[in-house]
PDB file of N, CA and C in Angstrom:
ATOM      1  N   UNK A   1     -32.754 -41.868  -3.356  1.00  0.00           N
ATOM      2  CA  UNK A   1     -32.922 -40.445  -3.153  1.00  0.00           C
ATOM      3  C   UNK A   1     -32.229 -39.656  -4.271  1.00  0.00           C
ATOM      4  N   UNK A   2     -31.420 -40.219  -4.649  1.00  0.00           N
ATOM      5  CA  UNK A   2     -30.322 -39.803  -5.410  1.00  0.00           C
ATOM      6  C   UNK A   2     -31.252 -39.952  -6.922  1.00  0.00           C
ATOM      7  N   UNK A   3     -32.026 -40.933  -7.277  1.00  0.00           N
ATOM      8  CA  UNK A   3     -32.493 -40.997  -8.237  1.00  0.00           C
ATOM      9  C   UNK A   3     -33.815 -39.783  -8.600  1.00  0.00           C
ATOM     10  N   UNK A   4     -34.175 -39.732  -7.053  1.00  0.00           N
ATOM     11  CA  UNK A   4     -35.393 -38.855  -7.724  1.00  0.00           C
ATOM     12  C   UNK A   4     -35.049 -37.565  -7.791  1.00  0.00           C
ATOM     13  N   UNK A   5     -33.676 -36.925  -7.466  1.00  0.00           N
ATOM     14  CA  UNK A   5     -33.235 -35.462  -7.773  1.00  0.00           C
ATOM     15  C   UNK A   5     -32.883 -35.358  -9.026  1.00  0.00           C
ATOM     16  N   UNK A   6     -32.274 -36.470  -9.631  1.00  0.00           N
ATOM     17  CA  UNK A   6     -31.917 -36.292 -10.851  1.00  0.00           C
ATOM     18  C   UNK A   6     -33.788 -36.184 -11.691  1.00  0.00           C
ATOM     19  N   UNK A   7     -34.182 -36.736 -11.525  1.00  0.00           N
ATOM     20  CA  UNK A   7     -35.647 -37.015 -12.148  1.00  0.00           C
ATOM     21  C   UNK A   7     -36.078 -35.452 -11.777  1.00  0.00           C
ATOM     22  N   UNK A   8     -36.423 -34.908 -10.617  1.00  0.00           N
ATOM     23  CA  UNK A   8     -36.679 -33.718 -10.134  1.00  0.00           C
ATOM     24  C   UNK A   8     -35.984 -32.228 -11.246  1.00  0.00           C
ATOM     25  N   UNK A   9     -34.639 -32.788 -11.352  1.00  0.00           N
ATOM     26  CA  UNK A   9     -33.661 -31.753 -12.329  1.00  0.00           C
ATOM     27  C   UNK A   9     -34.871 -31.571 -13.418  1.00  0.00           C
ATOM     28  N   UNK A  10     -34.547 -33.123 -14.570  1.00  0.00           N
ATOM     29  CA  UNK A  10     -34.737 -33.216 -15.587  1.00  0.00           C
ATOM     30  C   UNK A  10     -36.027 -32.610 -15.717  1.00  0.00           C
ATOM     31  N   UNK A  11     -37.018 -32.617 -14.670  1.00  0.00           N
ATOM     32  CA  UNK A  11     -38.319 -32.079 -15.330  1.00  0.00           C
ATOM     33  C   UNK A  11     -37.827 -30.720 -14.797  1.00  0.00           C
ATOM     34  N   UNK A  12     -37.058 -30.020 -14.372  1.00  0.00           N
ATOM     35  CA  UNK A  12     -37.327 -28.756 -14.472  1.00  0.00           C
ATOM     36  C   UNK A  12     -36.860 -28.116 -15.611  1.00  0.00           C
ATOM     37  N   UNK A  13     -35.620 -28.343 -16.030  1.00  0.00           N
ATOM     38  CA  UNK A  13     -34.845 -28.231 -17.239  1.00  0.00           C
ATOM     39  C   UNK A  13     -36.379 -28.264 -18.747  1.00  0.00           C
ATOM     40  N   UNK A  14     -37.056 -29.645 -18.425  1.00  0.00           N
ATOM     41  CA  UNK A  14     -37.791 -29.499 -19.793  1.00  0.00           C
ATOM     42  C   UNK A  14     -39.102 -28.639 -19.339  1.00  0.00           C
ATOM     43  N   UNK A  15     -39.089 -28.177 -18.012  1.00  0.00           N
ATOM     44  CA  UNK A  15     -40.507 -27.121 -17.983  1.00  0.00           C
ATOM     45  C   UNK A  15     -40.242 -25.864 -18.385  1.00  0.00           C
ATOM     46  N   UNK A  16     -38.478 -25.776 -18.129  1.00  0.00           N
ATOM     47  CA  UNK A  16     -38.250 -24.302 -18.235  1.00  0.00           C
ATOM     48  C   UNK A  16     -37.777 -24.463 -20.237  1.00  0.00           C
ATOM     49  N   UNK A  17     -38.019 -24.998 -20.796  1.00  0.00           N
ATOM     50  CA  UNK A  17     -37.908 -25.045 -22.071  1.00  0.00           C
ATOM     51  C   UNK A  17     -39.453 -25.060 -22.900  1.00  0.00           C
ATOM     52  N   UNK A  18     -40.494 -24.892 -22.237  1.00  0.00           N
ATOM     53  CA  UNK A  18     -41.610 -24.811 -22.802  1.00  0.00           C
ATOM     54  C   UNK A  18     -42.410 -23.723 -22.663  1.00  0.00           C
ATOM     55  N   UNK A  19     -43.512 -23.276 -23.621  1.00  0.00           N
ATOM     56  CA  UNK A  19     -43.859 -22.144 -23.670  1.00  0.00           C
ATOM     57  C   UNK A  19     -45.213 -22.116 -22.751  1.00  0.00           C
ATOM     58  N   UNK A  20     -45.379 -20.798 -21.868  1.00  0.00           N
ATOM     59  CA  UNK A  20     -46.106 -20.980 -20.928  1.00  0.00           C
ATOM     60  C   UNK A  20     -47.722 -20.603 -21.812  1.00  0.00           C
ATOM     61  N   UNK A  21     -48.668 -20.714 -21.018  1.00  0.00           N
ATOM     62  CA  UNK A  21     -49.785 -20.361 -21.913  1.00  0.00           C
ATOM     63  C   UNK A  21     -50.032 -18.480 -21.697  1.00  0.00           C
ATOM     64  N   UNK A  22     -48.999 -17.861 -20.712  1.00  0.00           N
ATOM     65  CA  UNK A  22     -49.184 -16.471 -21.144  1.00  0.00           C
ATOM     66  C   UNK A  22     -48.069 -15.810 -22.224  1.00  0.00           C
ATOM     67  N   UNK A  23     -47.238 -16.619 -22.116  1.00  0.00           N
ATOM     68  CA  UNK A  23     -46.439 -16.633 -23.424  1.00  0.00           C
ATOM     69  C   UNK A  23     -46.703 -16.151 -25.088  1.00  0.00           C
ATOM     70  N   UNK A  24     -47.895 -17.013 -25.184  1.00  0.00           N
ATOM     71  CA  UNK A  24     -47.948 -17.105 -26.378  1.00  0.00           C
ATOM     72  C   UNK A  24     -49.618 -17.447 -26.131  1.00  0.00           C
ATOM     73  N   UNK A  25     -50.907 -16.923 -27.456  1.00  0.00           N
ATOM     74  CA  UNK A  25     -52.102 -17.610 -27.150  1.00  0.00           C
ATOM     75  C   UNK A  25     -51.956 -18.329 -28.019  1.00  0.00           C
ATOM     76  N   UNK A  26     -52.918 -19.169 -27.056  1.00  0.00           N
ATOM     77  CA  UNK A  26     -53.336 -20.815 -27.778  1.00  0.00           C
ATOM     78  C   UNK A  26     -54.590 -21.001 -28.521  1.00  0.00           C
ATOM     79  N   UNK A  27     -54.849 -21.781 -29.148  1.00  0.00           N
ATOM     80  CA  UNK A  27     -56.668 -22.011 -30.103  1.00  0.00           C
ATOM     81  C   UNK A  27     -57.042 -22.971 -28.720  1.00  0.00           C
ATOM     82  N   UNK A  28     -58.169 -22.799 -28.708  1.00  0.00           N
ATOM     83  CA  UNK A  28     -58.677 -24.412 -28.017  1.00  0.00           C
ATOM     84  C   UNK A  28     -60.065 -24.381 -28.897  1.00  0.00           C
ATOM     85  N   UNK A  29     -60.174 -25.790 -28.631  1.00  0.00           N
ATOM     86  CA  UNK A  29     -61.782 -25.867 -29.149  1.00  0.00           C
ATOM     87  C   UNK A  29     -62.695 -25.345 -28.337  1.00  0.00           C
ATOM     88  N   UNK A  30     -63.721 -25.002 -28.840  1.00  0.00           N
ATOM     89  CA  UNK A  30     -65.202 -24.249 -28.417  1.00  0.00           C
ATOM     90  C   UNK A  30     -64.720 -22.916 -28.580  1.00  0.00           C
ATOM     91  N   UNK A  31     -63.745 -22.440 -29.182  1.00  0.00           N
ATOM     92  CA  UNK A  31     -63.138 -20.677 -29.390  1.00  0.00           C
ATOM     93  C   UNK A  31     -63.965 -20.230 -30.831  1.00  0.00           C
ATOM     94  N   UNK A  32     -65.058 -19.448 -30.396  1.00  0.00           N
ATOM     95  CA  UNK A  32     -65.599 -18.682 -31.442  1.00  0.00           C
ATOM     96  C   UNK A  32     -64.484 -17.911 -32.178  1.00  0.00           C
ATOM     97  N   UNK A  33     -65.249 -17.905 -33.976  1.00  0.00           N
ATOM     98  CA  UNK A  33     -64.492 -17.372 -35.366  1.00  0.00           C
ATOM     99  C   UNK A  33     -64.451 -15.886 -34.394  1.00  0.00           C
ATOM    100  N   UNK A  34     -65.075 -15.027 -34.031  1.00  0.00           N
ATOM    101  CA  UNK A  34     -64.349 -13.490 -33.573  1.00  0.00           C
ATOM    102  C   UNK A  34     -63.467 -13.798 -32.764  1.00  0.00           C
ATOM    103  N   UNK A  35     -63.231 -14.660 -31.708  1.00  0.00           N
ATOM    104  CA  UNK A  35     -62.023 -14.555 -30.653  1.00  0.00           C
ATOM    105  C   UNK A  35     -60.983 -15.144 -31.489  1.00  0.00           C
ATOM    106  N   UNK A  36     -61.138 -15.426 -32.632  1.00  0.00           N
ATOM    107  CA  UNK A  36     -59.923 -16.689 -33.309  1.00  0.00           C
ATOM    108  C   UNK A  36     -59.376 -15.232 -33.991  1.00  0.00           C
ATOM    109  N   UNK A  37     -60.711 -14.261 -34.656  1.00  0.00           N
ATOM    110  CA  UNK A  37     -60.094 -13.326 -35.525  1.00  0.00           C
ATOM    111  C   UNK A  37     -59.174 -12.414 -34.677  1.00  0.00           C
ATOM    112  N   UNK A  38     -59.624 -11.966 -33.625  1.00  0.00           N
ATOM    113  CA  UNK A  38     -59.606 -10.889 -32.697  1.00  0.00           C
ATOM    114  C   UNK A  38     -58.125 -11.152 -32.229  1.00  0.00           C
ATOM    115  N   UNK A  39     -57.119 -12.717 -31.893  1.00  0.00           N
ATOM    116  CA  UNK A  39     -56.669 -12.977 -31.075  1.00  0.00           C
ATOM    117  C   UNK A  39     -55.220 -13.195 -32.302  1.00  0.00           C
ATOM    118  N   UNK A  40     -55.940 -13.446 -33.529  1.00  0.00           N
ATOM    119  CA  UNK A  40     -54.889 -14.391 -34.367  1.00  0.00           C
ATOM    120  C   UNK A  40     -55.355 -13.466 -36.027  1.00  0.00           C
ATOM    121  N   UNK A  41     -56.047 -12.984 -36.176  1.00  0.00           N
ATOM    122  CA  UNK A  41     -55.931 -11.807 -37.212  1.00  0.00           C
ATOM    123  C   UNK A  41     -56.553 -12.464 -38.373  1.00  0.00           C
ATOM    124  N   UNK A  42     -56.471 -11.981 -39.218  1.00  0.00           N
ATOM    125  CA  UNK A  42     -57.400 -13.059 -40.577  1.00  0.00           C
ATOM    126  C   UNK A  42     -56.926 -13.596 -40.825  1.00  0.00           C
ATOM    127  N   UNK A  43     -57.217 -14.722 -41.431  1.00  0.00           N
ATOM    128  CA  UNK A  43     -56.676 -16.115 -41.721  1.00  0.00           C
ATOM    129  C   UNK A  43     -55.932 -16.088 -42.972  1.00  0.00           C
ATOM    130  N   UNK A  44     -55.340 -16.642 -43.997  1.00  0.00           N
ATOM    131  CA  UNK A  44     -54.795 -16.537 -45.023  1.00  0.00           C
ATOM    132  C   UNK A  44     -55.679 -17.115 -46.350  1.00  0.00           C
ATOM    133  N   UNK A  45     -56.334 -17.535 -45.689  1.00  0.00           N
ATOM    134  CA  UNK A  45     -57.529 -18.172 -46.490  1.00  0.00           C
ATOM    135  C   UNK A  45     -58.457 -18.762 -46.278  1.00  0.00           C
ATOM    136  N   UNK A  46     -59.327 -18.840 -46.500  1.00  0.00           N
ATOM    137  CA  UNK A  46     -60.829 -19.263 -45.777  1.00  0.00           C
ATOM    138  C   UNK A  46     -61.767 -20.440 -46.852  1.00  0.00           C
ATOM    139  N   UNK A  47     -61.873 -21.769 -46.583  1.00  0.00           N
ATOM    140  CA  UNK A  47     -62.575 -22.437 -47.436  1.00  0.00           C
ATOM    141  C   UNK A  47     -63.576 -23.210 -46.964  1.00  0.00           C
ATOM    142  N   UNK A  48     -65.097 -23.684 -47.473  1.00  0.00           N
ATOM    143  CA  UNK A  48     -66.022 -24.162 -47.246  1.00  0.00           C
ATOM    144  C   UNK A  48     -65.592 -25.735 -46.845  1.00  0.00           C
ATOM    145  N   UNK A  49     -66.485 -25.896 -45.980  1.00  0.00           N
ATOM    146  CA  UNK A  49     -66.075 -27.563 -45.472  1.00  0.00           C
ATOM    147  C   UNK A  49     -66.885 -28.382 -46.161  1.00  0.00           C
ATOM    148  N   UNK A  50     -66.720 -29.990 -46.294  1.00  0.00           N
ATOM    149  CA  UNK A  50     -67.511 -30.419 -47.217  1.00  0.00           C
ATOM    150  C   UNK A  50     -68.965 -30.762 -46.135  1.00  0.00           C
ATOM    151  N   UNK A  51     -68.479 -30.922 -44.676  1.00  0.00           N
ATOM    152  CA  UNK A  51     -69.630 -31.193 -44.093  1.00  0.00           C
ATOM    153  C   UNK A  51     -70.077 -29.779 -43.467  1.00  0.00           C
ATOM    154  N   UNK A  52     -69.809 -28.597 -44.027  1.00  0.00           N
ATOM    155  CA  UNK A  52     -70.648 -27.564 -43.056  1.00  0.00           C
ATOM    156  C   UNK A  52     -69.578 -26.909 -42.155  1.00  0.00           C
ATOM    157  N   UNK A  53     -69.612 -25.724 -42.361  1.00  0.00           N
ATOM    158  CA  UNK A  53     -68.649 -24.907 -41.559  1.00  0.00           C
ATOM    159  C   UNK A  53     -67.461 -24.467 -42.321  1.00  0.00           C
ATOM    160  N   UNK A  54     -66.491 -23.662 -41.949  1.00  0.00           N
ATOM    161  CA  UNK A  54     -65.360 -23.540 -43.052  1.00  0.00           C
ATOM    162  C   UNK A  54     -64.082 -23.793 -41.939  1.00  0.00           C
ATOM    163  N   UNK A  55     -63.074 -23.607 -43.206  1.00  0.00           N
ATOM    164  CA  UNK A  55     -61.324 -24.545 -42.533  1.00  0.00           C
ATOM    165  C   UNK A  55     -60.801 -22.624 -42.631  1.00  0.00           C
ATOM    166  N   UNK A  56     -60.087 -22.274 -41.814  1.00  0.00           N
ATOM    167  CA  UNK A  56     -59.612 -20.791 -41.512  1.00  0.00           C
ATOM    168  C   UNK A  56     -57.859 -21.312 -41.942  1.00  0.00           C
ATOM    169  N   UNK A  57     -57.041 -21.003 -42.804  1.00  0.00           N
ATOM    170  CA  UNK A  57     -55.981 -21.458 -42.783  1.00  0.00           C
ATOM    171  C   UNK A  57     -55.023 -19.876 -42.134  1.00  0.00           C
ATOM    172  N   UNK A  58     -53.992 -20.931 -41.210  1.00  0.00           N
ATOM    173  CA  UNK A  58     -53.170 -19.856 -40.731  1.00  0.00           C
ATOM    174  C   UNK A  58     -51.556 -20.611 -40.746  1.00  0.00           C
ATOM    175  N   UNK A  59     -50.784 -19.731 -40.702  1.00  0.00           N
ATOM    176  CA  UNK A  59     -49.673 -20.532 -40.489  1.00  0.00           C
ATOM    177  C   UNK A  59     -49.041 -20.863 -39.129  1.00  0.00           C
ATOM    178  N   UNK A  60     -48.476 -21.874 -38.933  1.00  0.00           N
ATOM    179  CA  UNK A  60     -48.416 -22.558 -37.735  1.00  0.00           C
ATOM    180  C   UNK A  60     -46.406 -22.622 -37.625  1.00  0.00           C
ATOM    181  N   UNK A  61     -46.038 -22.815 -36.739  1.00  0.00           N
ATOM    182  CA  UNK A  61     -44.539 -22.472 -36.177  1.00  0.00           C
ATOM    183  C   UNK A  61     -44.465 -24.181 -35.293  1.00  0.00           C
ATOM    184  N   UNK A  62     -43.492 -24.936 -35.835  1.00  0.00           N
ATOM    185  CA  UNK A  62     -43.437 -26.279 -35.468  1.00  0.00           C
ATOM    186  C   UNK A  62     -43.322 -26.368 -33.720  1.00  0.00           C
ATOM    187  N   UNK A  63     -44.064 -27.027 -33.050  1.00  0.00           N
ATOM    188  CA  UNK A  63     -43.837 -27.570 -32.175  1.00  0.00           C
ATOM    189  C   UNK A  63     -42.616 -27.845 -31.524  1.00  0.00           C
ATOM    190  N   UNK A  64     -42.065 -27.164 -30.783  1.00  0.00           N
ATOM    191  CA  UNK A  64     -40.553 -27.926 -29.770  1.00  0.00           C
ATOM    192  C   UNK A  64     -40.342 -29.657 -29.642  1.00  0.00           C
ATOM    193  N   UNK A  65     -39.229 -30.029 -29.675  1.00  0.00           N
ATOM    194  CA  UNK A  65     -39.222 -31.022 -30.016  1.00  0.00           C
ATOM    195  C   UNK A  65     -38.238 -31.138 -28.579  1.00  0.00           C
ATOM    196  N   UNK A  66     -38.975 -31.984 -27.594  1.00  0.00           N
ATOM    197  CA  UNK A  66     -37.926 -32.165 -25.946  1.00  0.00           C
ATOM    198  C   UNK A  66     -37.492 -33.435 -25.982  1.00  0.00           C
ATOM    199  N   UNK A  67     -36.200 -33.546 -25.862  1.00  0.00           N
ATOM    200  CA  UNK A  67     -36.077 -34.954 -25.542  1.00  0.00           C
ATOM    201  C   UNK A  67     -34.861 -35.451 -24.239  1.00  0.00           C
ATOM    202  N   UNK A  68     -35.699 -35.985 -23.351  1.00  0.00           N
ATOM    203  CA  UNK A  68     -34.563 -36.488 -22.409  1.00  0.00           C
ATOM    204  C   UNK A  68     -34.012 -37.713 -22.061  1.00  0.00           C
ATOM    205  N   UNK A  69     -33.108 -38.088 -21.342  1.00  0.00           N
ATOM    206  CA  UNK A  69     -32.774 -39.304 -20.474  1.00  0.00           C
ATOM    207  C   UNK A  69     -32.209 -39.382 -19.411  1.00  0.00           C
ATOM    208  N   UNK A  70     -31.830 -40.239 -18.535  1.00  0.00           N
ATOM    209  CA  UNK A  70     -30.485 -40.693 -17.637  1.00  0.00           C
ATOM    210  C   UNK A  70     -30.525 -41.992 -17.649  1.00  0.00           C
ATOM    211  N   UNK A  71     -28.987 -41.721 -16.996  1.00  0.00           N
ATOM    212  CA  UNK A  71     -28.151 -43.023 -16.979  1.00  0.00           C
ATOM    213  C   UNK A  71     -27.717 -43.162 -15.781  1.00  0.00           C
ATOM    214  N   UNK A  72     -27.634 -44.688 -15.338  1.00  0.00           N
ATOM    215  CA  UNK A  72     -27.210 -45.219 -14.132  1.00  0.00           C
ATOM    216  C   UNK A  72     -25.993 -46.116 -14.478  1.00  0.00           C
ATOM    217  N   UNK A  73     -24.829 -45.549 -13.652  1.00  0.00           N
ATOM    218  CA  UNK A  73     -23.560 -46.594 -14.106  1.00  0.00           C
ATOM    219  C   UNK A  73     -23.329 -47.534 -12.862  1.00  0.00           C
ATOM    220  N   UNK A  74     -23.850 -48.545 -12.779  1.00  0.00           N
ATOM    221  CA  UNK A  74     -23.775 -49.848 -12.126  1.00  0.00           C
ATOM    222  C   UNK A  74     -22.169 -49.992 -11.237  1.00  0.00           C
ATOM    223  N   UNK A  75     -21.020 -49.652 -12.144  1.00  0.00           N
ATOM    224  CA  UNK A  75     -19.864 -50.240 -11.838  1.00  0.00           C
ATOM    225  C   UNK A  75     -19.486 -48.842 -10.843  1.00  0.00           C
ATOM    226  N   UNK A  76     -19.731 -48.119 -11.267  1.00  0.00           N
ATOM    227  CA  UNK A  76     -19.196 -46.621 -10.578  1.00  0.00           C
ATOM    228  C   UNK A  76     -19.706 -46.049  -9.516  1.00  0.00           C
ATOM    229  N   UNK A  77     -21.706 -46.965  -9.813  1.00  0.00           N
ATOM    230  CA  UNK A  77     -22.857 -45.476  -8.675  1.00  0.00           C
ATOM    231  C   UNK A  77     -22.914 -44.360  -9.523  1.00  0.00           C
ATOM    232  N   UNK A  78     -22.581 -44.114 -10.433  1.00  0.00           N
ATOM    233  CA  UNK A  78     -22.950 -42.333 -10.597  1.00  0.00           C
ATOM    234  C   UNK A  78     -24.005 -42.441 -11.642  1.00  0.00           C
ATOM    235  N   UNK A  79     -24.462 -41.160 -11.629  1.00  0.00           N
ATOM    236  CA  UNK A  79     -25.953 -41.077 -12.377  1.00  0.00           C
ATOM    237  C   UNK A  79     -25.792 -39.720 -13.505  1.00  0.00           C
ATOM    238  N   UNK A  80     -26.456 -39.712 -14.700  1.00  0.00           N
ATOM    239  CA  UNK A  80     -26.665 -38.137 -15.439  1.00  0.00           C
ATOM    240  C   UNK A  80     -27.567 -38.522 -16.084  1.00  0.00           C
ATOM    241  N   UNK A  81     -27.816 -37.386 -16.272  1.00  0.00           N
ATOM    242  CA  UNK A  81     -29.008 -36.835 -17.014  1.00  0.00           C
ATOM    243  C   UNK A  81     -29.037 -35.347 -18.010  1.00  0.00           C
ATOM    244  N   UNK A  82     -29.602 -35.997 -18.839  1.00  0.00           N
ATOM    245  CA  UNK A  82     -29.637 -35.040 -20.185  1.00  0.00           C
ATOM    246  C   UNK A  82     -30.806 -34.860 -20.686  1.00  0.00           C
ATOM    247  N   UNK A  83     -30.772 -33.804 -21.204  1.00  0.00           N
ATOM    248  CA  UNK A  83     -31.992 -32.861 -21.738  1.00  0.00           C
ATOM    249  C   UNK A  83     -31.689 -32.104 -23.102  1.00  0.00           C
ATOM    250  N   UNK A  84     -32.431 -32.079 -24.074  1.00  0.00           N
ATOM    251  CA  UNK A  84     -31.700 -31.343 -25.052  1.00  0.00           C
ATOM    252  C   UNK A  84     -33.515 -30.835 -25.558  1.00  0.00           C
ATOM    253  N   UNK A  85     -33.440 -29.356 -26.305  1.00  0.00           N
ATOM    254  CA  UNK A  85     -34.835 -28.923 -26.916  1.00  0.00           C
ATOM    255  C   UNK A  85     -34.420 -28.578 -28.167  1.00  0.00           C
ATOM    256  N   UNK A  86     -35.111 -28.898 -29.385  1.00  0.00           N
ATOM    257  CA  UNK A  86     -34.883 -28.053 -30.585  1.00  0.00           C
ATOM    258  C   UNK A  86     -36.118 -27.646 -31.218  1.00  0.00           C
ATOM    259  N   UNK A  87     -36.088 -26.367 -31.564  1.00  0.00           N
ATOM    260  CA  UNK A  87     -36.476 -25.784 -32.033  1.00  0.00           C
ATOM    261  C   UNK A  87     -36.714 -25.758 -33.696  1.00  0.00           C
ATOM    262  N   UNK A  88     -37.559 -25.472 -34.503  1.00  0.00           N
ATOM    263  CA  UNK A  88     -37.314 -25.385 -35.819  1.00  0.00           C
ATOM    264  C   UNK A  88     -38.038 -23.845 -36.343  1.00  0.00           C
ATOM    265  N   UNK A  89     -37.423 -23.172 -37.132  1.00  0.00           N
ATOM    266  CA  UNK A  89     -37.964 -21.844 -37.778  1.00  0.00           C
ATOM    267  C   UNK A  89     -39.159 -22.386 -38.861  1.00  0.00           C
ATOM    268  N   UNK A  90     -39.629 -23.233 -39.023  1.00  0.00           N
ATOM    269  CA  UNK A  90     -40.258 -23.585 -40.138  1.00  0.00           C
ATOM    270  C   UNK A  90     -42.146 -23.308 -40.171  1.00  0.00           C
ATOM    271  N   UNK A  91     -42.115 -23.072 -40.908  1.00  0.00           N
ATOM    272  CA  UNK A  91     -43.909 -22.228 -40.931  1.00  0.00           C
ATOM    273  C   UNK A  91     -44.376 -23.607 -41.882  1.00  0.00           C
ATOM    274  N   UNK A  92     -46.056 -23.864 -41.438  1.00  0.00           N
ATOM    275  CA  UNK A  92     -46.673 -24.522 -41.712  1.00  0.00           C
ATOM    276  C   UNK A  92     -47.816 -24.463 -42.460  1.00  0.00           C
ATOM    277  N   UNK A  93     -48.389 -24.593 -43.353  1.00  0.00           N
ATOM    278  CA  UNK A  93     -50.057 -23.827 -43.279  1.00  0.00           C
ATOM    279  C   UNK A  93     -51.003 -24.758 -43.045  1.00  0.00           C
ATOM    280  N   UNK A  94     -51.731 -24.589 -41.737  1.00  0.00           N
ATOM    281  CA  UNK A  94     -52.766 -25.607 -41.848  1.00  0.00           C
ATOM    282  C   UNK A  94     -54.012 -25.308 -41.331  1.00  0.00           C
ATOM    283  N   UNK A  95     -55.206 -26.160 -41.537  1.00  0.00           N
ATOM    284  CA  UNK A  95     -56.448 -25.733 -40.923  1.00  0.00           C
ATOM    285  C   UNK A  95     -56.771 -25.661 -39.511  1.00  0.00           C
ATOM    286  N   UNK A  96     -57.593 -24.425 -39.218  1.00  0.00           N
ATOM    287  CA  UNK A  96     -58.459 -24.446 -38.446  1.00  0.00           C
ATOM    288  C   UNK A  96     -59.597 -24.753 -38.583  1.00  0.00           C
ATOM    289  N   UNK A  97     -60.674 -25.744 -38.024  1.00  0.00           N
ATOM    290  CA  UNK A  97     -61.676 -25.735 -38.142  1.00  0.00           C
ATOM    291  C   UNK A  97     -63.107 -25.518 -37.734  1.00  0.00           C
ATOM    292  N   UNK A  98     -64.077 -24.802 -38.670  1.00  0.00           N
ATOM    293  CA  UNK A  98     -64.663 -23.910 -37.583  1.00  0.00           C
ATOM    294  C   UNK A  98     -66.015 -24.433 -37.724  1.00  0.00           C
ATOM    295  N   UNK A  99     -67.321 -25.105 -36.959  1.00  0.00           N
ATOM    296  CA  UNK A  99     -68.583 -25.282 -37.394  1.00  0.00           C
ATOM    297  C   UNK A  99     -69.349 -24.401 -38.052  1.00  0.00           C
ATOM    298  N   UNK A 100     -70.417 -25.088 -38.390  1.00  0.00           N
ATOM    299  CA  UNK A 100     -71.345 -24.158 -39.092  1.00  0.00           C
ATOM    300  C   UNK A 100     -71.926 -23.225 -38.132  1.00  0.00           C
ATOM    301  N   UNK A 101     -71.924 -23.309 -36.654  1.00  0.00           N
ATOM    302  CA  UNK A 101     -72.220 -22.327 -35.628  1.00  0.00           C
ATOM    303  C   UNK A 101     -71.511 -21.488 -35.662  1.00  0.00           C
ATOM    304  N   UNK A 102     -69.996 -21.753 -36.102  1.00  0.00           N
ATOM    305  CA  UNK A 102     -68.997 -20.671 -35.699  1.00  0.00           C
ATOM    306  C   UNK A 102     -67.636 -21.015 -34.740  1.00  0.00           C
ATOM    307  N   UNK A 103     -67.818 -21.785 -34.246  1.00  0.00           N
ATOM    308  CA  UNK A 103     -66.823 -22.240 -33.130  1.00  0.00           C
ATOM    309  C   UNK A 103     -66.008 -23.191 -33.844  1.00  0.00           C
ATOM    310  N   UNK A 104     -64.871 -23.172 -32.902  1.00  0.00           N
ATOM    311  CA  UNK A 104     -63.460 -24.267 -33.181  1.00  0.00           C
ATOM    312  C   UNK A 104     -63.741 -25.491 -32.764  1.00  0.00           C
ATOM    313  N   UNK A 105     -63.496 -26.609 -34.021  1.00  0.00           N
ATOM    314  CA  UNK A 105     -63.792 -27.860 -33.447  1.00  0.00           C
ATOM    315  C   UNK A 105     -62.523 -28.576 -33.829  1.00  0.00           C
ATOM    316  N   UNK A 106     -62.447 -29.670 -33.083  1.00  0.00           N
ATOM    317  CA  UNK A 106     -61.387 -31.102 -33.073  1.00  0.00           C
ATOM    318  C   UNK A 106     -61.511 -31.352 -34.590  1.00  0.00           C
ATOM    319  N   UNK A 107     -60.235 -32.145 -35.247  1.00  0.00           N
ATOM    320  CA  UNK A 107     -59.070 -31.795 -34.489  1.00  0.00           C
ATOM    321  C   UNK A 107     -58.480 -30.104 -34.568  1.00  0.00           C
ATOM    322  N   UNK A 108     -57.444 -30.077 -33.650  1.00  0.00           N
ATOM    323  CA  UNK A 108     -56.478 -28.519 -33.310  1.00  0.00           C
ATOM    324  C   UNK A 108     -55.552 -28.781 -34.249  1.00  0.00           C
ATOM    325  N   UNK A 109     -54.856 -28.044 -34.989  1.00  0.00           N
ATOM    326  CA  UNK A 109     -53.582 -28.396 -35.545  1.00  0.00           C
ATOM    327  C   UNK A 109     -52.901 -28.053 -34.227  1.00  0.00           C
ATOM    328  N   UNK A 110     -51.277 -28.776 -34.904  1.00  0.00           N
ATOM    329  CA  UNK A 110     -49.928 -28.559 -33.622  1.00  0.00           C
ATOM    330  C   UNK A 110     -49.244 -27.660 -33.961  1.00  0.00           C
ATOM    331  N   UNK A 111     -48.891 -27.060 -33.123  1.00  0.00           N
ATOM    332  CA  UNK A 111     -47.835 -25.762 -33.176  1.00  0.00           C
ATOM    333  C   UNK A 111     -48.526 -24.524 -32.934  1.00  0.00           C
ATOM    334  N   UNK A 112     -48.000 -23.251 -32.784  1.00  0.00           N
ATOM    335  CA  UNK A 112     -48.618 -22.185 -32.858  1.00  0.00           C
ATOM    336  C   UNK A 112     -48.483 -21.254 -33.550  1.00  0.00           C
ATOM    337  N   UNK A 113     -49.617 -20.172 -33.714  1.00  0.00           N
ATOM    338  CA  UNK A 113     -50.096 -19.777 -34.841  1.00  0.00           C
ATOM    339  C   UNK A 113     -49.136 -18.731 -35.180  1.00  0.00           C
ATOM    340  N   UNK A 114     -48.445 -18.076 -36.152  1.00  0.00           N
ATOM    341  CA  UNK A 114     -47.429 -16.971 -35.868  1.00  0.00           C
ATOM    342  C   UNK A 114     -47.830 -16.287 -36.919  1.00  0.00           C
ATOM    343  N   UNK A 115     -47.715 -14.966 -37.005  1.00  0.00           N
ATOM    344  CA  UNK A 115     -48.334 -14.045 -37.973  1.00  0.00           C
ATOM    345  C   UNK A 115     -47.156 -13.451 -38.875  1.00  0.00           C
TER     346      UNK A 115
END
């Protein structure tokens, strides 16, 4: 019982360290070039794909980096658990990619888009 509160903690600790999706908007694929413009502003640069469609470059804000554990001490019974998140300020530039229809296709870059 004792084990699954600690387990119970730890995921709350790393839910409350992540960004919700009203937080911040997200790209997904099938997101038409106007909702990408409309949502995320012009791109920084715009280049032809070699198979059709163009790459929208924007800059991207690294991904959170969560990492947890616990420990069980055998000799004692007692249990902890740790959680730690870091963050990085670092800007990225990478593609979006958009078909020759217009829409966002696989792959997404990681991180989100920051203006």
């Amino acid at each position: 019982m004792k084990r699954l509160l600690e387990i119970s903690l730890l995921a709350a600790l790393l839910a409350a360290g992540c960004v919700t999706e009203s937080d911040a908007p997200h790209l997904f694929a099938g997101m038409s070039r106007e909702r990408v413009r409309a949502r995320f502003g012009e791109p920084l640069r715009v280049e032809q794909a070699p198979a059709g469609g163009e790459d929208w470059y924007y800059s991207f804000s690294s991904s959170p980096e969560i990492q947890g554990s616990t420990y069980h001490d055998y000799q004692t019974g007692s249990d902890s658990v740790s959680a730690s998140v870091s963050v990085s300020d670092e800007k990225v530039e990478r593609p979006v990619h958009l078909s020759p229809e217009g829409y966002v296709v696989e792959p997404l870059p990681s991180g989100h888009i920051v203006r």
